[in-house]
Structures are given as C-alpha cells and as structure tokens.
C-alpha atoms as a PDB file:
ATOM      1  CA  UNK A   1     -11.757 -32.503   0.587  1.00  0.00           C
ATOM      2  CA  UNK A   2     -10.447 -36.172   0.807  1.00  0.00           C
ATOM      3  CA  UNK A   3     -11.485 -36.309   4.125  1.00  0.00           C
ATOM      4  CA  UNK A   4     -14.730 -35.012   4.557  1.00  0.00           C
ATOM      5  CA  UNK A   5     -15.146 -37.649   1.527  1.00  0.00           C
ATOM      6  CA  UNK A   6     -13.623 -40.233   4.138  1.00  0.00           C
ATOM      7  CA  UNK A   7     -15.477 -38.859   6.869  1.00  0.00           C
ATOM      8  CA  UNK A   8     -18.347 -39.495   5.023  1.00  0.00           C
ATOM      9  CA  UNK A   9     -17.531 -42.765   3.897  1.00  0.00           C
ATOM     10  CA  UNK A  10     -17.289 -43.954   7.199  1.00  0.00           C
ATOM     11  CA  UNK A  11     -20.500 -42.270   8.569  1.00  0.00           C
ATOM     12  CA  UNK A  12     -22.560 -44.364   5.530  1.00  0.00           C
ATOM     13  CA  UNK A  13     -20.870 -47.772   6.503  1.00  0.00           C
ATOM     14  CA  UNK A  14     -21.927 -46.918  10.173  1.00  0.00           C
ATOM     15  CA  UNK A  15     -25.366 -47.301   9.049  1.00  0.00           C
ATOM     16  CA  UNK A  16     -25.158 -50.322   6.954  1.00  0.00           C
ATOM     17  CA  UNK A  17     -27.556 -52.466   8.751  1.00  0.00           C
ATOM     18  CA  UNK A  18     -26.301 -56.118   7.030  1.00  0.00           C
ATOM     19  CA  UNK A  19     -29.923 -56.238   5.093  1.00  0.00           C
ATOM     20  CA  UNK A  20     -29.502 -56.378   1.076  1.00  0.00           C
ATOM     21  CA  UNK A  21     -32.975 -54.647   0.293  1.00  0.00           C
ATOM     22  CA  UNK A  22     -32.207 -51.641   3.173  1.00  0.00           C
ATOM     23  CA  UNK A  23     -28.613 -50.940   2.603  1.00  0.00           C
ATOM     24  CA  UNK A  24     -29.182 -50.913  -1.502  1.00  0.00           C
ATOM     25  CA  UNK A  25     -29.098 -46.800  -1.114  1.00  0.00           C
ATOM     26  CA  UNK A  26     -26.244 -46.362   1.399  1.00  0.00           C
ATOM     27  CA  UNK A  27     -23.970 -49.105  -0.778  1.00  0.00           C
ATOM     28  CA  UNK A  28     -24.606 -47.141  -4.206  1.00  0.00           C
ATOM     29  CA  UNK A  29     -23.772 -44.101  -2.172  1.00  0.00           C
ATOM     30  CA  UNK A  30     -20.341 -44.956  -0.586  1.00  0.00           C
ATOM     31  CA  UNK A  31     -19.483 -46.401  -3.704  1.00  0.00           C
ATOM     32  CA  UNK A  32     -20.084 -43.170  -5.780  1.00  0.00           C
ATOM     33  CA  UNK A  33     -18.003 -41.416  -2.660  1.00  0.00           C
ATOM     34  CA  UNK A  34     -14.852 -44.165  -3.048  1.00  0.00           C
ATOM     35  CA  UNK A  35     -15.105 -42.893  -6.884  1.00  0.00           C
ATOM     36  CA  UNK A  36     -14.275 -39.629  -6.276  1.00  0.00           C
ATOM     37  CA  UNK A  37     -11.528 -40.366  -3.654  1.00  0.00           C
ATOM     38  CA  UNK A  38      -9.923 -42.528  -6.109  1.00  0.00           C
ATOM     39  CA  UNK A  39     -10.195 -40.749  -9.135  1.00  0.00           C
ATOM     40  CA  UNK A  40     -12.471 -42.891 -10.893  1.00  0.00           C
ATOM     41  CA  UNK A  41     -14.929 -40.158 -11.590  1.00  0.00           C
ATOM     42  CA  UNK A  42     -14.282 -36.123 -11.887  1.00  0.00           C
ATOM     43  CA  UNK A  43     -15.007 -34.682  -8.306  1.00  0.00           C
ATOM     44  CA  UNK A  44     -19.057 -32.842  -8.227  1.00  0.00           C
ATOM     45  CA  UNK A  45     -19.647 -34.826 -11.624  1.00  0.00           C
ATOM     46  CA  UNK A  46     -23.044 -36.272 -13.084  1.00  0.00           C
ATOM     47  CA  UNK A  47     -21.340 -37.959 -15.656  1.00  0.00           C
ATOM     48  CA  UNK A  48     -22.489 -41.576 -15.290  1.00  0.00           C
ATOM     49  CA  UNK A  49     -18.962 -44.641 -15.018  1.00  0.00           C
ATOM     50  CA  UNK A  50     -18.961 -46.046 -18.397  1.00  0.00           C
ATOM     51  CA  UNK A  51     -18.053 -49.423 -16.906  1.00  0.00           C
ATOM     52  CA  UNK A  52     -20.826 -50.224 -14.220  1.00  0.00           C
ATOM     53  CA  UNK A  53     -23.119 -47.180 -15.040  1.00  0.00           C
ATOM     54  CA  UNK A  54     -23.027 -46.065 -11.440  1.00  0.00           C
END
C-alpha cells in the first residue's frame, strides 16, 4: 500500500506544470496522498484534517 501511495505521489508531481491556478488540483491531491502515508489521516477516510480542513 505505501507504495502505490508513493508511486502515486510521484506520478502527480510529474505533472505539476509550475502554474499556481493549473496545479491547484494536483497539489491538494498529493497532499491528501502524503496524509495517508504519514498517518495524518485514517487510510480510505472522508473525514476532513481538523487543522487545515484538507
């Protein structure tokens, strides 16, 4: 599991294009994925991170 979550990681910063606006999605994506592989938020949950509502 912790590394198709790092696989995936690394396939969203791939895309990153350097633009603010267009990378908005991928960023709040890989950040939800770094969550998960750090413990930060229960694995496959929809409960929303108290501390920066992500």
């Amino acid at each position: 599991m912790k590394e198709e979550i790092e696989k995936e990681i690394a396939e969203l910063e791939a895309k990153l294009t350097g633009n603010m606006f267009e990378d908005m999605e991928l960023k709040d994506k890989i950040h939800n994925l770094k969550m998960k592989l750090t413990g930060t938020r229960p694995m496959n949950s929809e409960i929303e991170c108290v501390g920066c509502g992500s």
